[in-house]
C-alpha atoms as a PDB file:
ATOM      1  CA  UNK A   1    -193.589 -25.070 -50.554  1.00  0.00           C
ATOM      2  CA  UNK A   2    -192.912 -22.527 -47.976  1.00  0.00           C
ATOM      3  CA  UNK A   3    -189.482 -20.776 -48.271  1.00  0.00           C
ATOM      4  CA  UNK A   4    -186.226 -21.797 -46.657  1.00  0.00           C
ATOM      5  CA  UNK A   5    -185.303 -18.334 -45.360  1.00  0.00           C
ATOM      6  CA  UNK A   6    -188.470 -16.404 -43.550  1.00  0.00           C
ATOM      7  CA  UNK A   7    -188.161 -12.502 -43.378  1.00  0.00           C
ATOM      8  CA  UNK A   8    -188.975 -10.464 -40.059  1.00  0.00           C
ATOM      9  CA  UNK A   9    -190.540  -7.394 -41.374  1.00  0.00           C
ATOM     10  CA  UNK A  10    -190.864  -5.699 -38.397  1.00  0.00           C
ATOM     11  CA  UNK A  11    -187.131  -5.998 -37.796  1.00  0.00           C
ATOM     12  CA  UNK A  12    -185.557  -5.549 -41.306  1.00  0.00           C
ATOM     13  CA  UNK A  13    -184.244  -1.911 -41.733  1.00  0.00           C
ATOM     14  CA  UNK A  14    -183.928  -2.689 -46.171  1.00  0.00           C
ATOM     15  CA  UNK A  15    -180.312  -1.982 -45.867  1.00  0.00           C
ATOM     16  CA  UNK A  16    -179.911  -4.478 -48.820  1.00  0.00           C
ATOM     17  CA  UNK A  17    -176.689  -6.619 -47.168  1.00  0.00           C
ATOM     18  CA  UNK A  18    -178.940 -10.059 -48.098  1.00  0.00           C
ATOM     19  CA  UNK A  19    -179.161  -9.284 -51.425  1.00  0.00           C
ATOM     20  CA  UNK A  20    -175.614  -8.081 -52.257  1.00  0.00           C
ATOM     21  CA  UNK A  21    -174.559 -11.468 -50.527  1.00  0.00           C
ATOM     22  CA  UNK A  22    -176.863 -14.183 -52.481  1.00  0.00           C
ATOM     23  CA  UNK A  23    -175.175 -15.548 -54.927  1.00  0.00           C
ATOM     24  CA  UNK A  24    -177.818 -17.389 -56.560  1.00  0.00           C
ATOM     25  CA  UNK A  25    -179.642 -13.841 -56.630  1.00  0.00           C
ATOM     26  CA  UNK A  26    -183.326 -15.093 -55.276  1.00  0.00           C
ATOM     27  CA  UNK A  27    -183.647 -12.165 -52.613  1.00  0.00           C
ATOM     28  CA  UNK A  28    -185.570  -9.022 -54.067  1.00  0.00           C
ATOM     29  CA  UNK A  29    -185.806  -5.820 -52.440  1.00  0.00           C
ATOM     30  CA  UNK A  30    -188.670  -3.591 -52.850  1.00  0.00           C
ATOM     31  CA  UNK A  31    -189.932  -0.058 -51.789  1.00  0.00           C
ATOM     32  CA  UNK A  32    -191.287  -1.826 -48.249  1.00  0.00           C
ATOM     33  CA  UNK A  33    -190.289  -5.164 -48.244  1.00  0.00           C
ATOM     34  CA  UNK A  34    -188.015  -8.415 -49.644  1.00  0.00           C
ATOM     35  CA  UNK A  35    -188.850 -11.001 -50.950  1.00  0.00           C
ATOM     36  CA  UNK A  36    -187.199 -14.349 -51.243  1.00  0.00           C
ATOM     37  CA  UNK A  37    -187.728 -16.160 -54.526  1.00  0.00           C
ATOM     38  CA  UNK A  38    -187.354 -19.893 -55.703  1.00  0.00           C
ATOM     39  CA  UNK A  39    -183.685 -21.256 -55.973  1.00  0.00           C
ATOM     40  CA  UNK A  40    -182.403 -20.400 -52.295  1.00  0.00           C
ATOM     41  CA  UNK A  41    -179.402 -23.047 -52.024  1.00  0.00           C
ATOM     42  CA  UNK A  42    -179.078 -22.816 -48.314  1.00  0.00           C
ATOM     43  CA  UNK A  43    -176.012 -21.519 -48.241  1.00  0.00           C
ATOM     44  CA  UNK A  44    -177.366 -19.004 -45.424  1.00  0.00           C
ATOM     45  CA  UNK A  45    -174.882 -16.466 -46.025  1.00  0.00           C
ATOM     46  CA  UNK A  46    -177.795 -13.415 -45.898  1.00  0.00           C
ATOM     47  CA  UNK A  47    -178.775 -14.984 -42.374  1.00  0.00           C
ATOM     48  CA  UNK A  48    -175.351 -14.340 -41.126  1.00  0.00           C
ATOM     49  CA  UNK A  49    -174.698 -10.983 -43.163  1.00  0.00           C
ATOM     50  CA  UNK A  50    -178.220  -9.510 -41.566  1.00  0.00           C
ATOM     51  CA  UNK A  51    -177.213  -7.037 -39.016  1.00  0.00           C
ATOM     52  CA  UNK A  52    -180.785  -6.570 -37.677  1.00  0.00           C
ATOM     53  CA  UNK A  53    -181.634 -10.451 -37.454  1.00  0.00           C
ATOM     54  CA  UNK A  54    -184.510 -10.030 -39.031  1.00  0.00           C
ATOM     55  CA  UNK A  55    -184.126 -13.322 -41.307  1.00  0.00           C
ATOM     56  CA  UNK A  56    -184.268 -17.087 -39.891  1.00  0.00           C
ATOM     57  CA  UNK A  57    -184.758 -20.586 -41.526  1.00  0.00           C
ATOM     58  CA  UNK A  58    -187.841 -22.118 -41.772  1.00  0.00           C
ATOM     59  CA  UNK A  59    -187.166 -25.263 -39.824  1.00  0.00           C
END
């Protein structure tokens, strides 16, 4: 199953906003990149929190 929340690389500056705001904790930063794990609830708080609008739902 594809994920709920798909991540713009090319506009996501790492500034780490999604994952302080997740509260089920499924967003993982790394060195280069997130990535968004099982267990999103759809709440789409990180959408909203993202000042670079690098992350969307996967409609």
């Amino acid at each position: 199953m594809d994920s709920y929340i798909i991540v713009d690389e090319k506009k996501c500056g790492l500034c780490g906003g999604c994952v302080a705001v997740c509260p089920v904790k499924v967003i993982i930063m790394y060195k280069d990149h997130l990535k968004i794990n099982d267990g999103c609830i759809k709440c789409d708080k990180c959408i909203k929190v993202c000042p670079s609008g690098a992350l969307s739902k996967n409609e």
